[in-house]
C-alpha atoms as a PDB file:
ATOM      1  CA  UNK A   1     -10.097   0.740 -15.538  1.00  0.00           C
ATOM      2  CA  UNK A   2      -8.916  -2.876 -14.475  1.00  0.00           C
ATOM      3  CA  UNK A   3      -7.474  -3.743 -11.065  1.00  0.00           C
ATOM      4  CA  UNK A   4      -4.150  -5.481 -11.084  1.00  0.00           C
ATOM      5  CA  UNK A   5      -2.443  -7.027  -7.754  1.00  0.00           C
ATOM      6  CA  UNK A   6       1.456  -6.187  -7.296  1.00  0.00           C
ATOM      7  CA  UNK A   7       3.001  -8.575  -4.738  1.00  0.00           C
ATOM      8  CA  UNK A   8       5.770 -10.483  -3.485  1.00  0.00           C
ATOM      9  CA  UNK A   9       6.299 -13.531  -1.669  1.00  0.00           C
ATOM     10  CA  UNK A  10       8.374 -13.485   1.649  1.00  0.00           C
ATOM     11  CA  UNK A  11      11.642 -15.438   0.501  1.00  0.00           C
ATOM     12  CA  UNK A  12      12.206 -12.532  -2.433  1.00  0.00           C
ATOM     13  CA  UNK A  13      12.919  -9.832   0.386  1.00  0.00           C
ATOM     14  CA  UNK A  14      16.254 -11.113   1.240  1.00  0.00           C
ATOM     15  CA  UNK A  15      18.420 -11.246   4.369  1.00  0.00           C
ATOM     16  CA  UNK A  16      18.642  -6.900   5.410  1.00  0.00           C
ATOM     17  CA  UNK A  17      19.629  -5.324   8.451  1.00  0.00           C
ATOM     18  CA  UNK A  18      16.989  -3.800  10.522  1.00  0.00           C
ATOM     19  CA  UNK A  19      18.280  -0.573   9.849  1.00  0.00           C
ATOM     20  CA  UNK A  20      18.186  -1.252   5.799  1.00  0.00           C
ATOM     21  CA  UNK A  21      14.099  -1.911   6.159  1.00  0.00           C
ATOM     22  CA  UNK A  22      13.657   1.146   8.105  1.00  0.00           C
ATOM     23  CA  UNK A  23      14.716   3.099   5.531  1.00  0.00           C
ATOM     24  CA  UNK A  24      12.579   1.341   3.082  1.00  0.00           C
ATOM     25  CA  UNK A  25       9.431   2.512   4.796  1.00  0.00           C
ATOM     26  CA  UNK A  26       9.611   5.881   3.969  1.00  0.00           C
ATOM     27  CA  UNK A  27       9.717   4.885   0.068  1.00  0.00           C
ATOM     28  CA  UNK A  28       7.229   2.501   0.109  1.00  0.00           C
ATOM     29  CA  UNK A  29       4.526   5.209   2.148  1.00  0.00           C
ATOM     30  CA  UNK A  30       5.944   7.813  -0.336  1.00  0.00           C
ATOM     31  CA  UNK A  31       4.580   5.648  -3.162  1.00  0.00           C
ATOM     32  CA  UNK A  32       1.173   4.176  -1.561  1.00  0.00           C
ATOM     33  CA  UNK A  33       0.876   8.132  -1.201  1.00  0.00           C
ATOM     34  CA  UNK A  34       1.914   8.638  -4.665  1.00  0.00           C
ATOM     35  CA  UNK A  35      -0.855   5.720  -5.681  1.00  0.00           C
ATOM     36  CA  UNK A  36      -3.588   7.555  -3.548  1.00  0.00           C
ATOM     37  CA  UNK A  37      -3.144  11.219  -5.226  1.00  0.00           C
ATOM     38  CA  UNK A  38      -3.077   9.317  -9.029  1.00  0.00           C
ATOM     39  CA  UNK A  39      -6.230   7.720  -8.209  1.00  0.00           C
ATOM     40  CA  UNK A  40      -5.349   4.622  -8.710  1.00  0.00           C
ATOM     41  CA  UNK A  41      -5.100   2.828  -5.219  1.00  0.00           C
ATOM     42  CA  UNK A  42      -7.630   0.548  -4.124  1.00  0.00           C
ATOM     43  CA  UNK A  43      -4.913  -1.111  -1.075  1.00  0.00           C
ATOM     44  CA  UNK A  44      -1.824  -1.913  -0.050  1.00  0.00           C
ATOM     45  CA  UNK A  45      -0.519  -4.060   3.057  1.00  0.00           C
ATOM     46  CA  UNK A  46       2.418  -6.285   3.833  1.00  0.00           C
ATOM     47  CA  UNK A  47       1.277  -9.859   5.699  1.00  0.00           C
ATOM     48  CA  UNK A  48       2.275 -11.309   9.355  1.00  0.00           C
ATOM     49  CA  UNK A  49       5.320 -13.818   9.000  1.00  0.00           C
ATOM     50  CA  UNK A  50       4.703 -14.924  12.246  1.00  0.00           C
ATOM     51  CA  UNK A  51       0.946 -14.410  12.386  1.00  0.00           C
ATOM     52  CA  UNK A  52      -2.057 -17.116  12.702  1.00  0.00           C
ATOM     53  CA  UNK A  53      -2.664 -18.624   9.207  1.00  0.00           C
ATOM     54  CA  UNK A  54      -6.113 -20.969   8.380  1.00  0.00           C
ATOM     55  CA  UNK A  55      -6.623 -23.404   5.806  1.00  0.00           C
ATOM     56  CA  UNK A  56     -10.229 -23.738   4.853  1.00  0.00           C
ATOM     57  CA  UNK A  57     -10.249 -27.359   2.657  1.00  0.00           C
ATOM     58  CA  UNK A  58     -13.863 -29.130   1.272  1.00  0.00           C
ATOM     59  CA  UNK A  59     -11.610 -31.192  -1.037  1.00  0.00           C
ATOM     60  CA  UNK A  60     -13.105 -34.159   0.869  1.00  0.00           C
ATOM     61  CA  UNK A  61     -16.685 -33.293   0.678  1.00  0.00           C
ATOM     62  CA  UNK A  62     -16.844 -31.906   4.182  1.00  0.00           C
ATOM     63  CA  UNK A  63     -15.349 -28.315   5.164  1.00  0.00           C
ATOM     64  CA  UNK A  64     -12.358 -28.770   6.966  1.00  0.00           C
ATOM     65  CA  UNK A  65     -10.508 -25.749   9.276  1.00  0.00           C
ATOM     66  CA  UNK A  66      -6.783 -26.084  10.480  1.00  0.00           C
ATOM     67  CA  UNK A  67      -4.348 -23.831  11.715  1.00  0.00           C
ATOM     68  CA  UNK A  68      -1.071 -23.699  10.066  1.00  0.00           C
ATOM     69  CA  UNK A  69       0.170 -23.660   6.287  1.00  0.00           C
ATOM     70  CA  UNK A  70      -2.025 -24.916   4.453  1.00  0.00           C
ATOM     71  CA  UNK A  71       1.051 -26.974   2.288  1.00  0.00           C
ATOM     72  CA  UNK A  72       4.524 -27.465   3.211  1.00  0.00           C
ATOM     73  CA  UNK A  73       5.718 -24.617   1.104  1.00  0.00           C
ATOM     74  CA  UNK A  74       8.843 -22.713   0.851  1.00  0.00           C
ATOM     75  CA  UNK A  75       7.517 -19.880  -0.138  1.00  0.00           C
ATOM     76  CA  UNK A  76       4.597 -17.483   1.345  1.00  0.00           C
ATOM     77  CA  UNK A  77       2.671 -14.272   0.643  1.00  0.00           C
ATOM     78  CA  UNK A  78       4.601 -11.318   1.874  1.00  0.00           C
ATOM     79  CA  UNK A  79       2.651  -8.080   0.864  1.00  0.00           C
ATOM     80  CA  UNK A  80       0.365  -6.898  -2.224  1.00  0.00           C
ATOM     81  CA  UNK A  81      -1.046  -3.796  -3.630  1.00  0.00           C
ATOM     82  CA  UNK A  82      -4.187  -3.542  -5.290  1.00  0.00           C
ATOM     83  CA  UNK A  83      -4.112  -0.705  -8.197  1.00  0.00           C
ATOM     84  CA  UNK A  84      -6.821   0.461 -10.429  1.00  0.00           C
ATOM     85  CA  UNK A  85      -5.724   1.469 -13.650  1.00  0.00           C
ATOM     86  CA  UNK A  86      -6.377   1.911 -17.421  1.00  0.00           C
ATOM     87  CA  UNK A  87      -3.754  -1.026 -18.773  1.00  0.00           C
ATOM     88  CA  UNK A  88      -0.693  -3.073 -18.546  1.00  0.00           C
ATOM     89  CA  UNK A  89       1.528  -0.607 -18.937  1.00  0.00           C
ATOM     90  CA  UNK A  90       0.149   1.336 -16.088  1.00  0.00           C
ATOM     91  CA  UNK A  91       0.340  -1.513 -13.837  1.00  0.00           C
ATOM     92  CA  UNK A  92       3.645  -2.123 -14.900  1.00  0.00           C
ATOM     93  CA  UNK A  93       4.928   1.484 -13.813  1.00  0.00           C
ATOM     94  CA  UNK A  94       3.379   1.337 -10.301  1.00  0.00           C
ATOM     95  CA  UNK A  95       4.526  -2.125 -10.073  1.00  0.00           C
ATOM     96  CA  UNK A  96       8.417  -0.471 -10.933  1.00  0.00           C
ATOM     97  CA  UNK A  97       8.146   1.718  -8.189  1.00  0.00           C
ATOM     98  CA  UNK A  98       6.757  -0.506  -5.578  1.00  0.00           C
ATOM     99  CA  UNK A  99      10.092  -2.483  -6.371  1.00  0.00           C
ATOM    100  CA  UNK A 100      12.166   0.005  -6.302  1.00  0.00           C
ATOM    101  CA  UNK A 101      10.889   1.264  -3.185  1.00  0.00           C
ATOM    102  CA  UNK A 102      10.875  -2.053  -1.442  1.00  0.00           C
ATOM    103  CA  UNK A 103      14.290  -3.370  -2.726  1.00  0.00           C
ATOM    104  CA  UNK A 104      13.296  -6.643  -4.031  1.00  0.00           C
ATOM    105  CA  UNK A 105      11.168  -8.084  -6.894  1.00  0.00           C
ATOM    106  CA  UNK A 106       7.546  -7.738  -7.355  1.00  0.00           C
ATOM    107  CA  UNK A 107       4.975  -9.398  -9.968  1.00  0.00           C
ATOM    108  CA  UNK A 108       1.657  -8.369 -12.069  1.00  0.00           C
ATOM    109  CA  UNK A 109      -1.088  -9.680 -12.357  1.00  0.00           C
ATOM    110  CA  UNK A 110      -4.600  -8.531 -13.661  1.00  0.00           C
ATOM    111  CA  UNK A 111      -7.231  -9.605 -12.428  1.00  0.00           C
ATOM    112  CA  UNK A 112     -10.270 -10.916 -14.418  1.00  0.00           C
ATOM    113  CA  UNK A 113     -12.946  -8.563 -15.002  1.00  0.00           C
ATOM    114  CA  UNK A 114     -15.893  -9.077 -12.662  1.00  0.00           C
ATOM    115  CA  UNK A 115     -19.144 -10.496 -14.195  1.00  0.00           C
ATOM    116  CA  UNK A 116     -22.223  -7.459 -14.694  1.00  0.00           C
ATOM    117  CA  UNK A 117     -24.973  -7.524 -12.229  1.00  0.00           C
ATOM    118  CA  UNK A 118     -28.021  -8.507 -13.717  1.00  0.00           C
END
């Protein structure tokens, strides 16, 4: 199995009425519930807009810790879902439905396989 991440970034949800994303919810629980009795969910969670964010930069040599975005940046990390499954096409399917729950785009991306213990 390889683990693939399925996310968005904030500016691809659109402008929705309140009412609009509360009936989104129900889809997207319906198919992190959907992910958990396939097997393949490893986790799923949507990010605070308006939460604390930390940079953590050793570019210069030294460790250095703000607060804030990191770059000025108009776009951000929404939400993600982490799946484990057998191949692309796999990740592609759950990746369709998180979509189409959500209303708005998602991408793919595999991760690289983790090195063996030795």
């Amino acid at each position: 199995m390889t683990e693939y991440l399925i996310y968005f970034n904030q500016q691809w949800v659109g402008d929705h009425t309140e009412e609009w994303f509360r009936g989104r919810g129900p889809l997207a629980r319906a198919v992190v519930a959907e992910m958990k009795a396939a097997g393949v969910y490893v986790f799923a969670g949507g990010l605070e807009e308006e939460g604390p964010v930390y940079s953590a930069d050793t570019t210069s040599g030294t460790l250095v810790m703000t607060d804030g975005p990191y770059v000025e940046t108009k776009e951000w990390l929404g939400g993600f879902a982490l799946v484990d499954v057998a191949d692309d096409e796999a990740a592609k399917m759950w990746a369709g439905k998180v979509a189409e729950a959500c209303g708005w785009a998602h991408e793919v991306r595999r991760f690289k396989p983790q090195p063996r213990a030795e």
